[in-house]
C-alpha atoms as a PDB file:
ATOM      1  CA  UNK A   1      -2.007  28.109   6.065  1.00  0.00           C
ATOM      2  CA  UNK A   2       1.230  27.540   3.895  1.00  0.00           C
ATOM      3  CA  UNK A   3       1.582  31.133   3.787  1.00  0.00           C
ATOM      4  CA  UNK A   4       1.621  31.754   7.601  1.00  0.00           C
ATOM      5  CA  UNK A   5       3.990  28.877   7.550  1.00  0.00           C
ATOM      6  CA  UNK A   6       5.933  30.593   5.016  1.00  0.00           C
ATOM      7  CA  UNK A   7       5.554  33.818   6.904  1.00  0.00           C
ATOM      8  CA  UNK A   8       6.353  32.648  10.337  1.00  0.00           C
ATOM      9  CA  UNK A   9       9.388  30.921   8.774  1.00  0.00           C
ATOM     10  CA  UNK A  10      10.874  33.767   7.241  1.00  0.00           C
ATOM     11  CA  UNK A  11      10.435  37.155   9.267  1.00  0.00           C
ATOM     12  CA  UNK A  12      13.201  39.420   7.547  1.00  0.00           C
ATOM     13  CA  UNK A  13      11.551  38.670   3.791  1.00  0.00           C
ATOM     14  CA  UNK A  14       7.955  39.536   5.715  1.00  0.00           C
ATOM     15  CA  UNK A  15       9.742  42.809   6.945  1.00  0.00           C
ATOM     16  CA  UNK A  16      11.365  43.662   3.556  1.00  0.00           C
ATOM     17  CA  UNK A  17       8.058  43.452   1.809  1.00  0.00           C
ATOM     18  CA  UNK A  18       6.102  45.526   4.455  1.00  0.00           C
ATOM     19  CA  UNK A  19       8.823  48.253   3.821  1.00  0.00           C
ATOM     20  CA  UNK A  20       8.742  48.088   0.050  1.00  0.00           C
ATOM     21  CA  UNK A  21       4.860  48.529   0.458  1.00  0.00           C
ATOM     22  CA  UNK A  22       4.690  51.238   2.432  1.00  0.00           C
ATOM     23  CA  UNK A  23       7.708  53.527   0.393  1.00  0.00           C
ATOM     24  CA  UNK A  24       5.206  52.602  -2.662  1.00  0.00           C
ATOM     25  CA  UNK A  25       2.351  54.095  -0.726  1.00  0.00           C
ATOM     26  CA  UNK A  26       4.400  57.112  -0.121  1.00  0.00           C
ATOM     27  CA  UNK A  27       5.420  57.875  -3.302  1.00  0.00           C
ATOM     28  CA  UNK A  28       1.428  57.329  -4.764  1.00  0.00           C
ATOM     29  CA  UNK A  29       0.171  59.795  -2.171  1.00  0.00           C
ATOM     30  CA  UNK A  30       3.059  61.738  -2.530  1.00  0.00           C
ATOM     31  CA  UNK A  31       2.305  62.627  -6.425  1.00  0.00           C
ATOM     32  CA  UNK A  32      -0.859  64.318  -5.972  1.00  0.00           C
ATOM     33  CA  UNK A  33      -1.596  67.820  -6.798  1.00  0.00           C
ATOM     34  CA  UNK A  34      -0.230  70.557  -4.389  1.00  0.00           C
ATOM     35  CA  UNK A  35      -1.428  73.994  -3.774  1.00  0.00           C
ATOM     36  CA  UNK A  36       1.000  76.241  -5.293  1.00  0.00           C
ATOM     37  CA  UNK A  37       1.333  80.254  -5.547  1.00  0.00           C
ATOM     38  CA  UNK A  38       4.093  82.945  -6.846  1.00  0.00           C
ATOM     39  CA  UNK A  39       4.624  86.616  -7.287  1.00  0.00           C
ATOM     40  CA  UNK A  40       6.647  89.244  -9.155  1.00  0.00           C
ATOM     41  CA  UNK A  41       8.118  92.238  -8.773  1.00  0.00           C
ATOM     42  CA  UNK A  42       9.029  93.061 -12.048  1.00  0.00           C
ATOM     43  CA  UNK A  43      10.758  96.319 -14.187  1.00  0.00           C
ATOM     44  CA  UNK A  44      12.633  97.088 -10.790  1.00  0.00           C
ATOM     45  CA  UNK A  45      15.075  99.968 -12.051  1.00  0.00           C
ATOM     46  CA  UNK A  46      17.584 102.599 -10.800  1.00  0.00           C
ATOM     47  CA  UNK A  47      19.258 105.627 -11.544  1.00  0.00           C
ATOM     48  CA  UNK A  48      21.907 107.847 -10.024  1.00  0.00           C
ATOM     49  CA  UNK A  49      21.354 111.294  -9.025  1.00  0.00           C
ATOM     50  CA  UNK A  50      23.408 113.872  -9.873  1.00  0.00           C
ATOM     51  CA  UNK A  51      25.697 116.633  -8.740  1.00  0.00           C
ATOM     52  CA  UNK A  52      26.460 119.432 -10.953  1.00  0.00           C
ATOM     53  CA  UNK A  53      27.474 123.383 -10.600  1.00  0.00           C
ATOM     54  CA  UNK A  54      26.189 126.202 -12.837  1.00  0.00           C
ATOM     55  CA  UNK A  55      28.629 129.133 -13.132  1.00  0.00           C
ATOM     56  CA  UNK A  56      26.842 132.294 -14.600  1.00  0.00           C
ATOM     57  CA  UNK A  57      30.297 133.370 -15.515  1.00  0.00           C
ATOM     58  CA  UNK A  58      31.762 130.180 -16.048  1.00  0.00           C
ATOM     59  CA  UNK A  59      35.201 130.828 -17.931  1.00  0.00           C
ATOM     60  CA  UNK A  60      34.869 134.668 -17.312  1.00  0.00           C
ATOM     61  CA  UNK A  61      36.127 136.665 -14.693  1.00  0.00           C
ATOM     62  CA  UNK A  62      34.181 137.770 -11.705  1.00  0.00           C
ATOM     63  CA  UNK A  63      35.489 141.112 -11.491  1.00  0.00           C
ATOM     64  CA  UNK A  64      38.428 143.062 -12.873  1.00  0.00           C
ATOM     65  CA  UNK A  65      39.699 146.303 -11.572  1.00  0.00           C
ATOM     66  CA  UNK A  66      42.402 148.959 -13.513  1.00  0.00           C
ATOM     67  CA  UNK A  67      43.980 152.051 -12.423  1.00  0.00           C
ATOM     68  CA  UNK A  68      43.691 150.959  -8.257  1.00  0.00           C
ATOM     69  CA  UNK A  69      44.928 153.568  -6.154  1.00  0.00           C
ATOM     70  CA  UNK A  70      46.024 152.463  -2.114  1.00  0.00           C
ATOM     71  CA  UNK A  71      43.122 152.723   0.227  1.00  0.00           C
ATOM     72  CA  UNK A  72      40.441 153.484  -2.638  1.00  0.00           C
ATOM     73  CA  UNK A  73      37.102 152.463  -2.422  1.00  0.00           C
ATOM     74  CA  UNK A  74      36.844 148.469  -3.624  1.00  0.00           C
ATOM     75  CA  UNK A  75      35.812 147.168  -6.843  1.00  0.00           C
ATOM     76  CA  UNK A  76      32.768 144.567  -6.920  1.00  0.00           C
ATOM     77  CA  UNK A  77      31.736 142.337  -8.858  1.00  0.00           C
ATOM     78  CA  UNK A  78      28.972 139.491  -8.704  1.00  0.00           C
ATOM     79  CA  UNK A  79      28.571 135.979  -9.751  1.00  0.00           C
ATOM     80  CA  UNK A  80      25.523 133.355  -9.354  1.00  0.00           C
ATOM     81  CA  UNK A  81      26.300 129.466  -8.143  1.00  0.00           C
ATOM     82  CA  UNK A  82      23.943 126.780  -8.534  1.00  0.00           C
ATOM     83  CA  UNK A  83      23.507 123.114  -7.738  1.00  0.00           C
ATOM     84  CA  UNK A  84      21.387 121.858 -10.971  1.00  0.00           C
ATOM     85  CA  UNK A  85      21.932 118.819  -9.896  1.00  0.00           C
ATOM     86  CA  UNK A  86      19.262 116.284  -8.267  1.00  0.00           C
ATOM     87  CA  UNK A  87      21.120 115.650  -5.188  1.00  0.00           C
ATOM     88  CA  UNK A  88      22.923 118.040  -2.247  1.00  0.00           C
ATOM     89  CA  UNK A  89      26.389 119.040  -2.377  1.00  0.00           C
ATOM     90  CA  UNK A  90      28.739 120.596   0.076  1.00  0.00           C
ATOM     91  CA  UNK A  91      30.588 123.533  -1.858  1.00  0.00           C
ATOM     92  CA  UNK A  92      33.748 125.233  -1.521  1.00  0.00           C
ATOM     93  CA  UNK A  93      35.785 128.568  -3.300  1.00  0.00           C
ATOM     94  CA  UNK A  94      38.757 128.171  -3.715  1.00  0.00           C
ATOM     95  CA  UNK A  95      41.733 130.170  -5.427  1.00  0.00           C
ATOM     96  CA  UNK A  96      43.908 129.223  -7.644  1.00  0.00           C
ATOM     97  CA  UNK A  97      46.923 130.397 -10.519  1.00  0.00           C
ATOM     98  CA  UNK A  98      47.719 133.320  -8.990  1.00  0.00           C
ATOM     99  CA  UNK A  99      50.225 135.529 -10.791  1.00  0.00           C
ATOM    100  CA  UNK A 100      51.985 138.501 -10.239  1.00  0.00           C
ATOM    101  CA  UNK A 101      53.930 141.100 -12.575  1.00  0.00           C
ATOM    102  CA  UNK A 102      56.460 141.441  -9.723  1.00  0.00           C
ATOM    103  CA  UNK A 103      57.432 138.577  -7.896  1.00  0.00           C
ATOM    104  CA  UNK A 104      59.537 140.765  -5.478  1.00  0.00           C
ATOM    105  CA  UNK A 105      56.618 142.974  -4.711  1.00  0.00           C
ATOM    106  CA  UNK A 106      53.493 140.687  -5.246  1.00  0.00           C
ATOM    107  CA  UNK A 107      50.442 142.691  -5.387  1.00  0.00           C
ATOM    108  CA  UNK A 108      48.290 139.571  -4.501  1.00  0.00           C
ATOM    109  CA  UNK A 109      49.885 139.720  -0.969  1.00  0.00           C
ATOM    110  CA  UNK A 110      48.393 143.988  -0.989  1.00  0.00           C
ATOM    111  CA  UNK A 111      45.090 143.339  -2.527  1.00  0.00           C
ATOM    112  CA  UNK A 112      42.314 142.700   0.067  1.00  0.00           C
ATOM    113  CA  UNK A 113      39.271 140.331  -0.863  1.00  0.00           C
ATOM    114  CA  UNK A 114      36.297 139.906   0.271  1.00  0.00           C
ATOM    115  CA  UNK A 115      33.753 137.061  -0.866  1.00  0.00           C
ATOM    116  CA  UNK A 116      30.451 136.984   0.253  1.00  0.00           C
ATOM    117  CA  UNK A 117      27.395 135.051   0.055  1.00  0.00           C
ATOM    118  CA  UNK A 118      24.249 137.166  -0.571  1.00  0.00           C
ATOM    119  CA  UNK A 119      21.854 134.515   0.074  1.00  0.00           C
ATOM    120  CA  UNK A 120      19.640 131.699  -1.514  1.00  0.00           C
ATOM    121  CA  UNK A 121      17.482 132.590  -4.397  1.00  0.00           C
ATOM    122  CA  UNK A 122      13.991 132.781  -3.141  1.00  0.00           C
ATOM    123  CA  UNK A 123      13.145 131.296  -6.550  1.00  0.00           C
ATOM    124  CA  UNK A 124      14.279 131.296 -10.379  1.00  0.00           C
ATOM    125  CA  UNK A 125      12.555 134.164 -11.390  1.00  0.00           C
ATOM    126  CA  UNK A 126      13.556 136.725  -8.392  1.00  0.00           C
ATOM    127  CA  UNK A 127      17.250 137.804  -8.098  1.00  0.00           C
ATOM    128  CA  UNK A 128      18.648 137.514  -4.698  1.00  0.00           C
ATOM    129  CA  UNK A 129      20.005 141.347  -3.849  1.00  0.00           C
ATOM    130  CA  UNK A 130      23.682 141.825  -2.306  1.00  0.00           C
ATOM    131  CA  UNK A 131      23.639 143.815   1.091  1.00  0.00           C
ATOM    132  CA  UNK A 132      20.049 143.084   2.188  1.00  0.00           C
ATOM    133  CA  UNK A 133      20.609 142.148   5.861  1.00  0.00           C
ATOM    134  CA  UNK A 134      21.014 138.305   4.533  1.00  0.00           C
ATOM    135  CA  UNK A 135      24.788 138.525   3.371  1.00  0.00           C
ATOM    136  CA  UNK A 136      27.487 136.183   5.052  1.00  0.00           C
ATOM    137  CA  UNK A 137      31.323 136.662   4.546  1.00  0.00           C
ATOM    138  CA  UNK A 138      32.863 133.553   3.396  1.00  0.00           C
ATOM    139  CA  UNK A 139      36.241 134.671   3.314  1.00  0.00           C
ATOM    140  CA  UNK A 140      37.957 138.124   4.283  1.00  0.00           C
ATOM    141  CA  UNK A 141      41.688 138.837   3.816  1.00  0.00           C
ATOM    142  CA  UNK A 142      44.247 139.100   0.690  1.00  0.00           C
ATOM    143  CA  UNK A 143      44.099 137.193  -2.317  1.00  0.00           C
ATOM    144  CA  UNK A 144      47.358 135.750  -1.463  1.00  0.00           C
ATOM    145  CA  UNK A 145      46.288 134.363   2.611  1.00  0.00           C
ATOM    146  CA  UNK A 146      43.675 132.558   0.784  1.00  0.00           C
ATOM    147  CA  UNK A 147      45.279 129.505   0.929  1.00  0.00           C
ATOM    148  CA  UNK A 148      42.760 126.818   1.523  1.00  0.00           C
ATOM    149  CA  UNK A 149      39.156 126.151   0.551  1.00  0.00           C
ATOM    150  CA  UNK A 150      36.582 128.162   1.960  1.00  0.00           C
ATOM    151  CA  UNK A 151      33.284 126.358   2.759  1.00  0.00           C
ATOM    152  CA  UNK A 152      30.112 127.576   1.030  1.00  0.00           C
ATOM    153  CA  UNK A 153      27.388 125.104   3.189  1.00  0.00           C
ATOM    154  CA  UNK A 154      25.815 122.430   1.541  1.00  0.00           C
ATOM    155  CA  UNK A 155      23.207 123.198  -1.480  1.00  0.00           C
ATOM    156  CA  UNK A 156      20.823 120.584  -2.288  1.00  0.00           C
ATOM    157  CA  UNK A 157      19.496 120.008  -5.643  1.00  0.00           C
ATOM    158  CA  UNK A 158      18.475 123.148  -7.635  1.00  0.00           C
ATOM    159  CA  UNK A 159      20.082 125.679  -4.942  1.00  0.00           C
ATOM    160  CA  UNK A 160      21.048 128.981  -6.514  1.00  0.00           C
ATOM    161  CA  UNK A 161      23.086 131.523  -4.309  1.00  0.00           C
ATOM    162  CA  UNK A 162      25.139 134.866  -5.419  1.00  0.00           C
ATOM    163  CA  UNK A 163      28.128 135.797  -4.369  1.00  0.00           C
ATOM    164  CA  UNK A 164      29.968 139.143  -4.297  1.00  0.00           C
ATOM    165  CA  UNK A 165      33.657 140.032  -4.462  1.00  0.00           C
ATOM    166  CA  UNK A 166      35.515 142.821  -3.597  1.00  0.00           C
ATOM    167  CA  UNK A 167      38.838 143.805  -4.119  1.00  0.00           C
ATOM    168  CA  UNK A 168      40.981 146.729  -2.701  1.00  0.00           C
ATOM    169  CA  UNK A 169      44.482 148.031  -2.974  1.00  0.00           C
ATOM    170  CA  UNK A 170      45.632 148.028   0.543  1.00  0.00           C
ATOM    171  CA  UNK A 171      46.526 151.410   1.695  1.00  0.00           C
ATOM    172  CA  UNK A 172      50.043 150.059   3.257  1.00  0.00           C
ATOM    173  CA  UNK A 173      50.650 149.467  -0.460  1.00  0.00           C
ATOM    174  CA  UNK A 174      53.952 151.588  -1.378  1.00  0.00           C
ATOM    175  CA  UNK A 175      55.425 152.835  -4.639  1.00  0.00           C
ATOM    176  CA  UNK A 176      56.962 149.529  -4.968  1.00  0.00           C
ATOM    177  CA  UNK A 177      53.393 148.671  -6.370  1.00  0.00           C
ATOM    178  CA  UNK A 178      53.067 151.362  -9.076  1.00  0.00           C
ATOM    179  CA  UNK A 179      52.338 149.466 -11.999  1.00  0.00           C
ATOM    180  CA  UNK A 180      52.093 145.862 -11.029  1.00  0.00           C
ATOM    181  CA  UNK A 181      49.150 143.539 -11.992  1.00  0.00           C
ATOM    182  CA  UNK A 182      48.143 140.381 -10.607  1.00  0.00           C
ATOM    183  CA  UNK A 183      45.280 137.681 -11.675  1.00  0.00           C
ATOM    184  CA  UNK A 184      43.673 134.757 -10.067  1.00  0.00           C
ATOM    185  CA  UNK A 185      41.618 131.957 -11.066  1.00  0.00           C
ATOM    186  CA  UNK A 186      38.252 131.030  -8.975  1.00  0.00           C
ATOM    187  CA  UNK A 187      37.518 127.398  -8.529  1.00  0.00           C
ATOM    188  CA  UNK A 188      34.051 125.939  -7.422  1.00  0.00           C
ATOM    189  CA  UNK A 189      33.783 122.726  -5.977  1.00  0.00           C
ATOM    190  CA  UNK A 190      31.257 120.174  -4.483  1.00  0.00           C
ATOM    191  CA  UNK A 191      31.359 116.907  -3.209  1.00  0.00           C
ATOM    192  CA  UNK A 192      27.975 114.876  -2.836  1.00  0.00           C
ATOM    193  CA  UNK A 193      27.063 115.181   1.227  1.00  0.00           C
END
């Protein structure tokens, strides 16, 4: 009876205790075992594609012609453009470096070109034939009005095309011309689409 006494007597002690108790409880029931469970994903890796051009005639020309006469038949020439990269690419042809012998009578500005694309390789082992019914012009006019890039389409990874060019003497070309030479480089672009 003391101790109900004692209780009754002091409330806030009887209140403290009952809380210490019960966080004690807590923390017993709380350290038990849990169910627990994990996974992995593991050797996650990556690699960038790539973009790259094959030039059959890289650091060659495509065509050269000597001894051109105004209004004569063209001179061709052919070269084969490929994506061997792993990922598509829009291309462009563009020109650049032209020179002429005679700046006051630049045969770049007389000699009609005409680029075009004779199609898509069916596959690597068949070549793709100029003038087939297939053939688009990518660019017609002179060497010298080809001032911007000329879009080729977009080739996706291991796309092969072949291209022709032909080149004429204008027949508007005068004796001023007799003699004169002119060159021009042939860049290939592409830019990941």
């Amino acid at each position: 009876m003391a101790r109900i006494a004692f209780l009754a007597k002091n409330p806030k002690r009887v209140l403290g205790s009952l809380a210490v108790l019960v966080a004690a409880t807590g923390v017993v029931a709380g350290s038990g075992a849990n169910f627990t469970a994990s996974s992995a994903n593991p050797s996650n890796s990556f690699t960038a594609g790539t973009l790259s051009i094959l030039n059959d005639k890289e650091n060659a020309a495509v065509l050269t012609a000597s001894n051109m006469r105004p209004g004569a038949a063209a001179s061709t020439g052919v070269v084969d453009i490929s994506n061997t990269g792993s990922i598509a690419g829009d291309f462009t042809l563009s020109r650049s470096n032209v020179t002429n012998t005679d700046g006051a009578n630049p045969m770049s500005a007389k000699l009609n070109l005409v680029v075009k694309d004779c199609g898509e390789w069916p596959d690597a082992s068949t070549v793709e034939p100029c003038g087939d019914g297939d053939d688009s012009t990518v660019y017609s006019g002179t060497i010298d009005g080809m001032g911007s890039a000329q879009s080729l389409g977009n080739f996706s990874g291991s796309e092969k095309h072949r291209y022709e060019f032909s080149v004429q003497l204008d027949a508007s070309a005068t004796d001023a011309y007799q003699g004169d030479g002119s060159t021009v480089r042939f860049d290939w672009n592409a830019v990941q689409s």
